[in-house]
N, C-alpha and C. Protein backbone atom coordinates (compact mmCIF):
# COMPACT_ATOMS: atom_id res chain seq x y z
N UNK A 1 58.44 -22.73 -16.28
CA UNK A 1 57.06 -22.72 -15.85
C UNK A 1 56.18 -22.25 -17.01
N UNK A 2 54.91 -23.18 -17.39
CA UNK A 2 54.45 -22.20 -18.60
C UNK A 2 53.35 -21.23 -18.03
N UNK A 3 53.44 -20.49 -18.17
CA UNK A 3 52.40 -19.73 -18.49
C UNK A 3 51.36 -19.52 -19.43
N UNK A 4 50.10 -19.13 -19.36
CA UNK A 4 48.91 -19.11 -20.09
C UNK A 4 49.42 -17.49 -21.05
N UNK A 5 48.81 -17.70 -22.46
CA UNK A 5 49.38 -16.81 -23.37
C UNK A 5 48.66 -15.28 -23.16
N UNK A 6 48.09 -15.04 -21.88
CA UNK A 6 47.31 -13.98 -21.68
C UNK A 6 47.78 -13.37 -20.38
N UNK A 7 49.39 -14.02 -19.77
CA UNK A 7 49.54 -13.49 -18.37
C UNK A 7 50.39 -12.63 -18.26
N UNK A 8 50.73 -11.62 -19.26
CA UNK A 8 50.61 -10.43 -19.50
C UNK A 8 49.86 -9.42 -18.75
N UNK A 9 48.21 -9.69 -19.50
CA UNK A 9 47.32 -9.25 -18.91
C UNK A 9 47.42 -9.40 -17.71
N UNK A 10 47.27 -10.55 -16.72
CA UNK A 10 46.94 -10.61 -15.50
C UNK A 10 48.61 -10.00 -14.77
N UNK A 11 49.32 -10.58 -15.51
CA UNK A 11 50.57 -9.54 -14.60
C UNK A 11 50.34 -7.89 -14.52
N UNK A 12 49.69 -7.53 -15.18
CA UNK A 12 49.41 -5.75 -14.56
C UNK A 12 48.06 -5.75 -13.67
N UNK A 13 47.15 -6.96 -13.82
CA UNK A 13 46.25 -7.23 -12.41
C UNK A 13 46.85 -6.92 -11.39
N UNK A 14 48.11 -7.93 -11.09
CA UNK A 14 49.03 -8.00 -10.02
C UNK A 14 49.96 -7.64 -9.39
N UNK A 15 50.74 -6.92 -10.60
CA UNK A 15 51.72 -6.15 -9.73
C UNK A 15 51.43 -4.59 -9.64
N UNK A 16 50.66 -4.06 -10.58
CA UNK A 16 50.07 -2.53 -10.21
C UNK A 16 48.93 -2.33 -8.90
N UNK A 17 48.52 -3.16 -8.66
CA UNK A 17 47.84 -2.96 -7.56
C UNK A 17 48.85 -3.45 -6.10
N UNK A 18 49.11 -4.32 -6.34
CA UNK A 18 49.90 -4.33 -5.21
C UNK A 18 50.96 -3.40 -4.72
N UNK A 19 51.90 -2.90 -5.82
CA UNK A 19 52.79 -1.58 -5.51
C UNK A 19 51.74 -0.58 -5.17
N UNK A 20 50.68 -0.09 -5.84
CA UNK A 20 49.76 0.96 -5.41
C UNK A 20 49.46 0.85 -4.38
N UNK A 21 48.87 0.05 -3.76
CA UNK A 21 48.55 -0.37 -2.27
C UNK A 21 49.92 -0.26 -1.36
N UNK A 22 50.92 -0.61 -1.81
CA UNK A 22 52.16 -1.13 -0.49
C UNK A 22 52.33 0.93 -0.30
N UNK A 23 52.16 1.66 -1.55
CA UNK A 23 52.69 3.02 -1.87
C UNK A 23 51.66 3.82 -0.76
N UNK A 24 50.51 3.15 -1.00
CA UNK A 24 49.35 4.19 0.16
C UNK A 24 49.68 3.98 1.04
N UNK A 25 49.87 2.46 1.60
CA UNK A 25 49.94 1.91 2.95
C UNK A 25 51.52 2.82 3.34
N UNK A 26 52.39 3.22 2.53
CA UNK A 26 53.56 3.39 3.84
C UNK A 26 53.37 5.32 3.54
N UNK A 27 53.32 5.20 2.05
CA UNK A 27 53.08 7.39 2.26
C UNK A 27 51.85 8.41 2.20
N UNK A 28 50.82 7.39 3.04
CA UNK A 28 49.26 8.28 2.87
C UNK A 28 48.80 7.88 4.43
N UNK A 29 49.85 7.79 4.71
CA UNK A 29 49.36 7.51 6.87
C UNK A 29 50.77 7.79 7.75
N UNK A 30 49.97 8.19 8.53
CA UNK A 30 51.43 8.73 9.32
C UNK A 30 52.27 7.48 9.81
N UNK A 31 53.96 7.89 9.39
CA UNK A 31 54.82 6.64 9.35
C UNK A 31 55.26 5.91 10.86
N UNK A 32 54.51 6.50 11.64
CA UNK A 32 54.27 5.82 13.16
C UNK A 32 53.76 4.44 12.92
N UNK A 33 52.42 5.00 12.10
CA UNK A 33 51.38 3.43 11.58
C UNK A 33 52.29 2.53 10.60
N UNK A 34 52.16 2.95 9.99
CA UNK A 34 53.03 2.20 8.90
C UNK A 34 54.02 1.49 8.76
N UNK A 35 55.19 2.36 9.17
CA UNK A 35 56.47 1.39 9.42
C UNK A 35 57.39 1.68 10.48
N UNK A 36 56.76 1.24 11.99
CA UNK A 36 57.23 1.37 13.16
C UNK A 36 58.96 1.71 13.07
N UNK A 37 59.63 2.27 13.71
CA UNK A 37 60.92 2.94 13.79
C UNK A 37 61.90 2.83 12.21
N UNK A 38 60.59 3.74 11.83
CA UNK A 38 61.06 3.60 10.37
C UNK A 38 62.67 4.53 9.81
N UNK A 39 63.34 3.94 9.37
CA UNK A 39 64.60 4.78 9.53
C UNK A 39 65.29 6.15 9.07
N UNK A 40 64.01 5.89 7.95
CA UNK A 40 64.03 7.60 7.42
C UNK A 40 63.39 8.60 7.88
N UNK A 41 63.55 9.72 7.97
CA UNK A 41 62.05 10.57 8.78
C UNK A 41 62.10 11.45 7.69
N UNK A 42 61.10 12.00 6.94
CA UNK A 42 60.03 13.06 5.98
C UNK A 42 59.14 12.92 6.51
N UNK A 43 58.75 14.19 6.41
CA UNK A 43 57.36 14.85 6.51
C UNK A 43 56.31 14.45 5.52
N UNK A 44 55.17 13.41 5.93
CA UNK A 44 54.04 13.03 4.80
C UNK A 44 52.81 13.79 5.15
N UNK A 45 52.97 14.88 6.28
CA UNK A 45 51.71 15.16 6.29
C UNK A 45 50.85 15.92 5.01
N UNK A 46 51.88 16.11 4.46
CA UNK A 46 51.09 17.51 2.92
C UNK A 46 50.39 16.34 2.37
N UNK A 47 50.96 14.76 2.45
CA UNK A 47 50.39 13.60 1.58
C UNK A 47 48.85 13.49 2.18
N UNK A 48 48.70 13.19 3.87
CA UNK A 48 47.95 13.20 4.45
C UNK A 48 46.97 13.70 4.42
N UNK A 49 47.02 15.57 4.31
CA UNK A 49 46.14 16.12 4.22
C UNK A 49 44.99 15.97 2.52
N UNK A 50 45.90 15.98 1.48
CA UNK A 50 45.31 15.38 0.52
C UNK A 50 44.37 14.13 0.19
N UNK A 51 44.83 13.09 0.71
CA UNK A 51 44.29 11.80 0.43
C UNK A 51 43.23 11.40 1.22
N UNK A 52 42.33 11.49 1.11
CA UNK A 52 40.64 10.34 1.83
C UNK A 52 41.13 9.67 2.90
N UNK A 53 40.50 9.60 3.48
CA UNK A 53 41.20 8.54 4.70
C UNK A 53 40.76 6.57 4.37
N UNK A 54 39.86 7.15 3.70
CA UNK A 54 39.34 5.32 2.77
C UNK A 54 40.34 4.87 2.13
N UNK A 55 41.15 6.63 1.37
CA UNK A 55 41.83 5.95 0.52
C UNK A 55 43.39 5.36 1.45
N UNK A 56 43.76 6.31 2.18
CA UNK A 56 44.84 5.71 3.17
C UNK A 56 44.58 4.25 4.01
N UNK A 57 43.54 4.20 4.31
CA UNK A 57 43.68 3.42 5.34
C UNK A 57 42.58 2.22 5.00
N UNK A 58 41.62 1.98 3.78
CA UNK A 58 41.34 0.82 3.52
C UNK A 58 41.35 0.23 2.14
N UNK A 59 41.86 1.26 1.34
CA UNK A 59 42.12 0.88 -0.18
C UNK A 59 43.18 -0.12 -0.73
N UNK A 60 44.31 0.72 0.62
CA UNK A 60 45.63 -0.91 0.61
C UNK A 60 44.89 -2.29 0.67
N UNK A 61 44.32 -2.28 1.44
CA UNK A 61 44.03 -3.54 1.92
C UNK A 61 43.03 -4.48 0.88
N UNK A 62 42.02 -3.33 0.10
CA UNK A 62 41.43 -3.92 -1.31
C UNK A 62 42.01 -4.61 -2.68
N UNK A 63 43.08 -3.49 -2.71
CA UNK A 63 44.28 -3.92 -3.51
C UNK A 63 45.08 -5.09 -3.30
N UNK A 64 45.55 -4.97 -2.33
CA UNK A 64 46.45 -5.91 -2.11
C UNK A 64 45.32 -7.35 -1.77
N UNK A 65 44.13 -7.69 -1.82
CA UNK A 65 43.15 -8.79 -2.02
C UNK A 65 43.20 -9.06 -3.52
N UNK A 66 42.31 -7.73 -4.54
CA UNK A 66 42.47 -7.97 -5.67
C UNK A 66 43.87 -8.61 -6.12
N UNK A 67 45.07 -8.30 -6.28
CA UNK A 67 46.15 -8.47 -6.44
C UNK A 67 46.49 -9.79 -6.34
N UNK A 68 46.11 -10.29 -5.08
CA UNK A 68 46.39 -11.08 -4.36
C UNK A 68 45.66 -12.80 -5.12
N UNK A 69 43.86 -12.14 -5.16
CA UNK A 69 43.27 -13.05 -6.09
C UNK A 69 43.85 -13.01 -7.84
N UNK A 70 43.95 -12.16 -8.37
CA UNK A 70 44.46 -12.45 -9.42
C UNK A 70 45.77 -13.15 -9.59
N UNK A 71 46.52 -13.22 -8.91
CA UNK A 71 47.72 -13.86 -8.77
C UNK A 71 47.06 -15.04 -8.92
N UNK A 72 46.13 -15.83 -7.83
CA UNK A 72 45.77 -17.02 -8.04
C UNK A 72 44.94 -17.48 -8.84
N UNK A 73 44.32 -17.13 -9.60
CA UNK A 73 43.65 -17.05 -10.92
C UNK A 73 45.23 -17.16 -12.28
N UNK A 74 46.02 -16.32 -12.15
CA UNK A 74 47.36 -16.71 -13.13
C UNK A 74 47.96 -17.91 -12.65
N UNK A 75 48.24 -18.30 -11.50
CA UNK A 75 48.69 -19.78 -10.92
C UNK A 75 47.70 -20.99 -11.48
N UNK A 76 46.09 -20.81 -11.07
CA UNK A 76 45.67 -22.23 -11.80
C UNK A 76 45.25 -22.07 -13.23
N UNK A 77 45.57 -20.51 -14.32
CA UNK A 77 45.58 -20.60 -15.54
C UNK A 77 44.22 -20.75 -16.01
N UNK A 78 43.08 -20.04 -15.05
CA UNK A 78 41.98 -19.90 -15.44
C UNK A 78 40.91 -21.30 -15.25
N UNK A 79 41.48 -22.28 -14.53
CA UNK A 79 41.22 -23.90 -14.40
C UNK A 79 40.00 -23.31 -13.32
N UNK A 80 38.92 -24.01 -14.42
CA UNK A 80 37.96 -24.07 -13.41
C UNK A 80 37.46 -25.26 -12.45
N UNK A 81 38.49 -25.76 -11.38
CA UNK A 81 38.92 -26.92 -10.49
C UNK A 81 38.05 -26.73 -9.52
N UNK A 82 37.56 -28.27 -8.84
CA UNK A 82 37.64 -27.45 -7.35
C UNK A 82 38.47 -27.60 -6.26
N UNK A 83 39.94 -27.36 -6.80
CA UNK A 83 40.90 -26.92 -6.00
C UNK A 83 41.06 -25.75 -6.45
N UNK A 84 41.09 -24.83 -7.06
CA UNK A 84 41.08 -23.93 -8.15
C UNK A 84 40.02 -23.14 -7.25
N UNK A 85 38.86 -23.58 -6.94
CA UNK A 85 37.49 -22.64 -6.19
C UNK A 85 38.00 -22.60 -4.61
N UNK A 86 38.46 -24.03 -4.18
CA UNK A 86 38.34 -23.83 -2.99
C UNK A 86 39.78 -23.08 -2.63
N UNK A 87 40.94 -22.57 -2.81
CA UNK A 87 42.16 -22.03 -3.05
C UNK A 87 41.17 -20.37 -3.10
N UNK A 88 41.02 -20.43 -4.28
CA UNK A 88 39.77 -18.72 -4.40
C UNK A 88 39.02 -18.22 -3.34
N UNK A 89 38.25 -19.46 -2.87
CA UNK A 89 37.37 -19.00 -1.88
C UNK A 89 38.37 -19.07 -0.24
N UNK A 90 39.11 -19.84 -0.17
CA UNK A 90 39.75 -19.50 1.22
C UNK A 90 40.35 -18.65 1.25
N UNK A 91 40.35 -17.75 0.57
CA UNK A 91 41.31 -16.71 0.54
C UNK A 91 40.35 -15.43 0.75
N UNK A 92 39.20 -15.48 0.01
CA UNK A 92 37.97 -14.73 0.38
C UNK A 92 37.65 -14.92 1.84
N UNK A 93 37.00 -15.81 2.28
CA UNK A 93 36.92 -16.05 3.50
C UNK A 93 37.90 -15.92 4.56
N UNK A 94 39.24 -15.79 3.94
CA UNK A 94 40.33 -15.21 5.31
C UNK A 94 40.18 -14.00 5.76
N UNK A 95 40.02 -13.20 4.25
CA UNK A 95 40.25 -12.11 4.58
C UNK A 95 38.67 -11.24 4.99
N UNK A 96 37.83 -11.60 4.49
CA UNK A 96 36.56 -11.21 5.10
C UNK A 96 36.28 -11.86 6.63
N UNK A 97 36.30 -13.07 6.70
CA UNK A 97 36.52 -13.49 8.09
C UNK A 97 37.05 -13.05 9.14
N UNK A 98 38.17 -12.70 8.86
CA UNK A 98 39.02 -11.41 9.83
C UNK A 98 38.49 -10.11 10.43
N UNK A 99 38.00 -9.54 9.44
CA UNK A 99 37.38 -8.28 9.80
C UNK A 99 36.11 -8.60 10.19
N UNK A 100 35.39 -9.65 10.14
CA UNK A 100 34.11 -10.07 10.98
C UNK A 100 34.70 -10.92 12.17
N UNK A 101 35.41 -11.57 12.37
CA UNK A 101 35.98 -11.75 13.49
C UNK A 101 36.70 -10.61 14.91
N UNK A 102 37.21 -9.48 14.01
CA UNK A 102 37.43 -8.43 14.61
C UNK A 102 36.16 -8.02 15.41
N UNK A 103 35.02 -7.83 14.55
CA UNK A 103 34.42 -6.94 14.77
C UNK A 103 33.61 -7.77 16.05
N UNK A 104 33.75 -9.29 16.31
CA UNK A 104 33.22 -9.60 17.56
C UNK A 104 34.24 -10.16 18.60
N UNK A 105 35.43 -9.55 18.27
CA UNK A 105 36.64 -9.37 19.17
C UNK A 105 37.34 -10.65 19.48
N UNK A 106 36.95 -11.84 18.13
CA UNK A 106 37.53 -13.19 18.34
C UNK A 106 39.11 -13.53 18.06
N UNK A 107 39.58 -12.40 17.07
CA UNK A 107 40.73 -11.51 16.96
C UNK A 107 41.02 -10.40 17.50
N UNK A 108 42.96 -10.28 17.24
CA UNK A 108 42.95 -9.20 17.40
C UNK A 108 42.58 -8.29 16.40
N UNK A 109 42.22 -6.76 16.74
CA UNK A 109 41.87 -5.63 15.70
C UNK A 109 40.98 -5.05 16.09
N UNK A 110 40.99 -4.15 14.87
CA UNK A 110 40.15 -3.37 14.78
C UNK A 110 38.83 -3.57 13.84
N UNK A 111 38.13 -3.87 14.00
CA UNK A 111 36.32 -3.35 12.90
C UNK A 111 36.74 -2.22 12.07
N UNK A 112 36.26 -2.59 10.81
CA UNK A 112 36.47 -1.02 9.78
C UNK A 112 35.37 -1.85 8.90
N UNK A 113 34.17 -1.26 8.70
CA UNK A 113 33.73 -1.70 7.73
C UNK A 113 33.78 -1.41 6.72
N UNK A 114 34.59 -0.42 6.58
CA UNK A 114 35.55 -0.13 5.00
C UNK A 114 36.23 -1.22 4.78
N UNK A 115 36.83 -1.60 5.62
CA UNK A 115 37.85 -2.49 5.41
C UNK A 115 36.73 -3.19 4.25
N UNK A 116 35.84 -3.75 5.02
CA UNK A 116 35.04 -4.83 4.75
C UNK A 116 34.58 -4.80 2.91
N UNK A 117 34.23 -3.40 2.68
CA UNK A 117 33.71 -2.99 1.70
C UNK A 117 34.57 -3.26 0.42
N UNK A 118 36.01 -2.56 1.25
CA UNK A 118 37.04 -2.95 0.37
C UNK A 118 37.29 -4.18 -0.42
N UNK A 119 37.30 -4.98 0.81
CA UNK A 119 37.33 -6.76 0.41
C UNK A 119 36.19 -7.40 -0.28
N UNK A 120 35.48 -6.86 -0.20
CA UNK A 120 34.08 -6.92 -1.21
C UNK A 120 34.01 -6.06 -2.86
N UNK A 121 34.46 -5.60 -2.80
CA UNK A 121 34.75 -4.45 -3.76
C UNK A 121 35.71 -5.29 -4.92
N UNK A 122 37.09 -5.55 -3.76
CA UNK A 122 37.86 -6.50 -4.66
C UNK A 122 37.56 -7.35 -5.15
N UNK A 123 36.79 -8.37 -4.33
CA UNK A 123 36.33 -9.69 -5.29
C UNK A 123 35.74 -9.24 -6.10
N UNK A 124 34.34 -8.49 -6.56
CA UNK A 124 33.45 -8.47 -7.41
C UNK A 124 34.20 -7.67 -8.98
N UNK A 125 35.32 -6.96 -8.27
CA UNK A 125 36.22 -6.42 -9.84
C UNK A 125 37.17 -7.62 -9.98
N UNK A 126 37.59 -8.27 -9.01
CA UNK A 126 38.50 -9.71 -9.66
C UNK A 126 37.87 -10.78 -10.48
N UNK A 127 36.84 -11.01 -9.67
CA UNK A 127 35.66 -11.50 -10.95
C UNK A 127 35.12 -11.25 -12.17
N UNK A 128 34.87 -9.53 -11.99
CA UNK A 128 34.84 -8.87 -13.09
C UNK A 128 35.72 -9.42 -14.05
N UNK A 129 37.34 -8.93 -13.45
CA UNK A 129 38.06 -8.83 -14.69
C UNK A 129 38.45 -10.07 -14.87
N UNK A 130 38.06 -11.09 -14.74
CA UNK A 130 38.86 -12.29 -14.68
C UNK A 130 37.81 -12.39 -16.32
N UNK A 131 36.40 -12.46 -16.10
CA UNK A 131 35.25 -12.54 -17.09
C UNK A 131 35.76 -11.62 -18.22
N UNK A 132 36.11 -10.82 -18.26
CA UNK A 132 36.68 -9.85 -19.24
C UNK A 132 38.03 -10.17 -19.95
N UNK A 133 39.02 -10.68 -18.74
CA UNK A 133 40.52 -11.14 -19.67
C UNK A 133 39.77 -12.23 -20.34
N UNK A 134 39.03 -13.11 -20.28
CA UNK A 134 38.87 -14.64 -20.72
C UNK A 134 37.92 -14.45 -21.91
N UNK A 135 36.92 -13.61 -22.24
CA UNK A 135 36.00 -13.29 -22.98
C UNK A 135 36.44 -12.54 -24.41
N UNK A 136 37.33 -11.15 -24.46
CA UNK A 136 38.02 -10.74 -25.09
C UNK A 136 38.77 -11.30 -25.98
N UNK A 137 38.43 -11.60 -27.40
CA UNK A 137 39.49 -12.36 -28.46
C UNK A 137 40.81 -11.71 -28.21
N UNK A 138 41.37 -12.63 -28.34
CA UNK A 138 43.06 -12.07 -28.47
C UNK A 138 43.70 -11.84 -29.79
């Protein structure tokens, strides 16, 4: 498979955020939430009491978007297509859609407009950095 001579870069887009995120999501919330009859039992509350609750409970979910878009940004190799946009943008719209769907109960869930913020947050630094890997002489 070739790869573009800069996916390096975007491989620490992708896989540091996503382990960071999977790491909040299972040891910065109590493991009831997290990983139903989970088979180990420790005590995370000392984690708990430390960490934001933004950061437990909607930062995974930013990450793992960012992550998620940069991945597809290394798949079409920076191709500015419009399969390439519309691939980008349905993926925006799933995941923002969801949590506005929640929030008028057309799904299941919960409303967090963190959540929301999150997913907003992500795109505008995936964009960011997408403008930044591509701009930067190598």
């Amino acid at each position: 498979m070739f790869l573009p001579a800069n996916a390096n870069k975007y491989t620490i887009h992708i896989i540091i955020p996503f382990f960071l995120g999977s790491f909040l999501y299972i040891l910065a919330r109590p493991l009831s939430l997290a990983v139903p009859d989970f088979p180990l039992s420790f005590d995370n509350r000392s984690i708990l009491m430390v960490i934001p609750e933004w950061i437990a409970y909607n930062a995974p979910d930013g990450l793992w978007l960012y992550s998620f878009l940069m991945w597809l940004i290394l798949i079409w190799q920076g191709q500015r297509s419009l399969e390439a946009y519309l691939w980008f943008l349905a993926i925006i719209l799933l995941a923002i859609g969801s949590e506005i769907l929640q929030k008028f109960s057309r799904i299941a869930g919960t409303f967090d407009g963190y959540d929301l913020l999150a997913y907003c947050s992500a795109v505008i630094l995936c964009t960011f950095q997408y403008y930044q890997l591509n701009t930067i002489p190598q």
